[in-house]
Protein backbone atom coordinates (compact mmCIF):
# COMPACT_ATOMS: atom_id res chain seq x y z
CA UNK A 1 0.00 0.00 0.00
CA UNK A 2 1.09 3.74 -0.75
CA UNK A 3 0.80 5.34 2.38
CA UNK A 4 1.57 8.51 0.54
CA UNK A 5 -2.52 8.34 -1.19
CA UNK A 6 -5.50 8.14 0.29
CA UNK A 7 -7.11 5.16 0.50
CA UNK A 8 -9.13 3.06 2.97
CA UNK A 9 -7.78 0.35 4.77
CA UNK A 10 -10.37 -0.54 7.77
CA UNK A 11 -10.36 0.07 11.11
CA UNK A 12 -8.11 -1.20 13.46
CA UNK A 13 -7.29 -1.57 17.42
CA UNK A 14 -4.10 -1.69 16.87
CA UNK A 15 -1.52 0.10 14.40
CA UNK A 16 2.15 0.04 13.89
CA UNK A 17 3.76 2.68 12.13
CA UNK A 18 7.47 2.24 12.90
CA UNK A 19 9.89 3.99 10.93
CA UNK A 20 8.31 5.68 8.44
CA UNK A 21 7.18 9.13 8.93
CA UNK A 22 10.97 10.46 8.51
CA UNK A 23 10.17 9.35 4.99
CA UNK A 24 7.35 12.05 4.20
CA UNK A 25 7.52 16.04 4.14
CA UNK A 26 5.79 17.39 7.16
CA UNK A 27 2.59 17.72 4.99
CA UNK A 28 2.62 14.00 4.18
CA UNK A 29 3.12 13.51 7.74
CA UNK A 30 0.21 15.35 9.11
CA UNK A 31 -2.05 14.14 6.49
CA UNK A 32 -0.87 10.47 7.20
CA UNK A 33 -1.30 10.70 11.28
CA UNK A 34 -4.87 12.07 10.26
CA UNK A 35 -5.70 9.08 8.26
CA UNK A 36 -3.87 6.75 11.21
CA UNK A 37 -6.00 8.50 13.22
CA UNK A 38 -9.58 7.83 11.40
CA UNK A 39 -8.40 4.18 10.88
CA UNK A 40 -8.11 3.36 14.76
CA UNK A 41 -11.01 2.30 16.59
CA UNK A 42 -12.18 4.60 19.80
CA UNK A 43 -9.43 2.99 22.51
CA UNK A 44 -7.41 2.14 20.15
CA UNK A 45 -3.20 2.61 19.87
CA UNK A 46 -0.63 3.84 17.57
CA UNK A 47 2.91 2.84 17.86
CA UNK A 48 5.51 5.21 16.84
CA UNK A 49 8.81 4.31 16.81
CA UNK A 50 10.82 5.95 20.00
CA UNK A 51 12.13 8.53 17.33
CA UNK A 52 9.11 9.37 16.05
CA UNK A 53 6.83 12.37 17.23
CA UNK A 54 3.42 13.37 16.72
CA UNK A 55 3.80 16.02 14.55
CA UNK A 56 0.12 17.05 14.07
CA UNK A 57 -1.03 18.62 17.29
CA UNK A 58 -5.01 18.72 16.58
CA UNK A 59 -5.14 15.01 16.62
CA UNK A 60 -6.87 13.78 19.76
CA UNK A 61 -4.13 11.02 21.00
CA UNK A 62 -3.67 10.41 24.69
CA UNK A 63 0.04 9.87 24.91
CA UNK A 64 1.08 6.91 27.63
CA UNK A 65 4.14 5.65 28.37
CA UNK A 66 5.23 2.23 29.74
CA UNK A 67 8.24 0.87 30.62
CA UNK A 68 9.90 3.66 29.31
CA UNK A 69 8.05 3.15 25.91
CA UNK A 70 5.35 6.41 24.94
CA UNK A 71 2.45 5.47 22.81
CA UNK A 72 -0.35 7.18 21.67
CA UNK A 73 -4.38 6.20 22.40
CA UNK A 74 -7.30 7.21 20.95
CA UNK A 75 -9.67 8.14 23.43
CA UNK A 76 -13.05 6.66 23.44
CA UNK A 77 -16.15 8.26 21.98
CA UNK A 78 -18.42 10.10 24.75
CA UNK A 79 -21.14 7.52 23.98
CA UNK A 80 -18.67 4.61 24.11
CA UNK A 81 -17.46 5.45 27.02
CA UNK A 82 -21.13 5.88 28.87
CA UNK A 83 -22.10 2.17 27.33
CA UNK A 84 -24.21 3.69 24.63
């Protein structure tokens, strides 16, 4: 897949995105995290490299570290999260 085009892949609990975003313009980035973003299910996580940084502020990730490793949650949806 061309993660540089759009184009719908599902939705996901889980992605891994390790090593790649150095590989984009900051544009590409952005858009790319935004699609990441759509593609995880509410709860879900994105794994970024220890490099790597979130480089587009307005997405709604919960960053969480264990073990000295930071990843980044989606946070559920209101009515998820009140069993609706």
């Amino acid at each position: 897949m061309n993660l540089a085009r759009p184009g719908y892949i599902g939705r996901f609990d889980c992605i891994f995105c390790m090593d790649v975003l150095p590989h984009f313009s900051r544009v590409q980035r952005i858009a790319l995290l935004e699609r990441l973003h759509l593609y995880l299910e509410p709860g879900g996580y994105l794994f970024l490299s220890q490099t790597e940084k979130l480089s587009a502020p307005n997405l709604n990730f919960r960053s969480e570290t264990f073990d000295g490793y930071t990843f980044h949650r989606k946070p559920l949806a209101a009515s998820a999260a009140y069993g609706r």
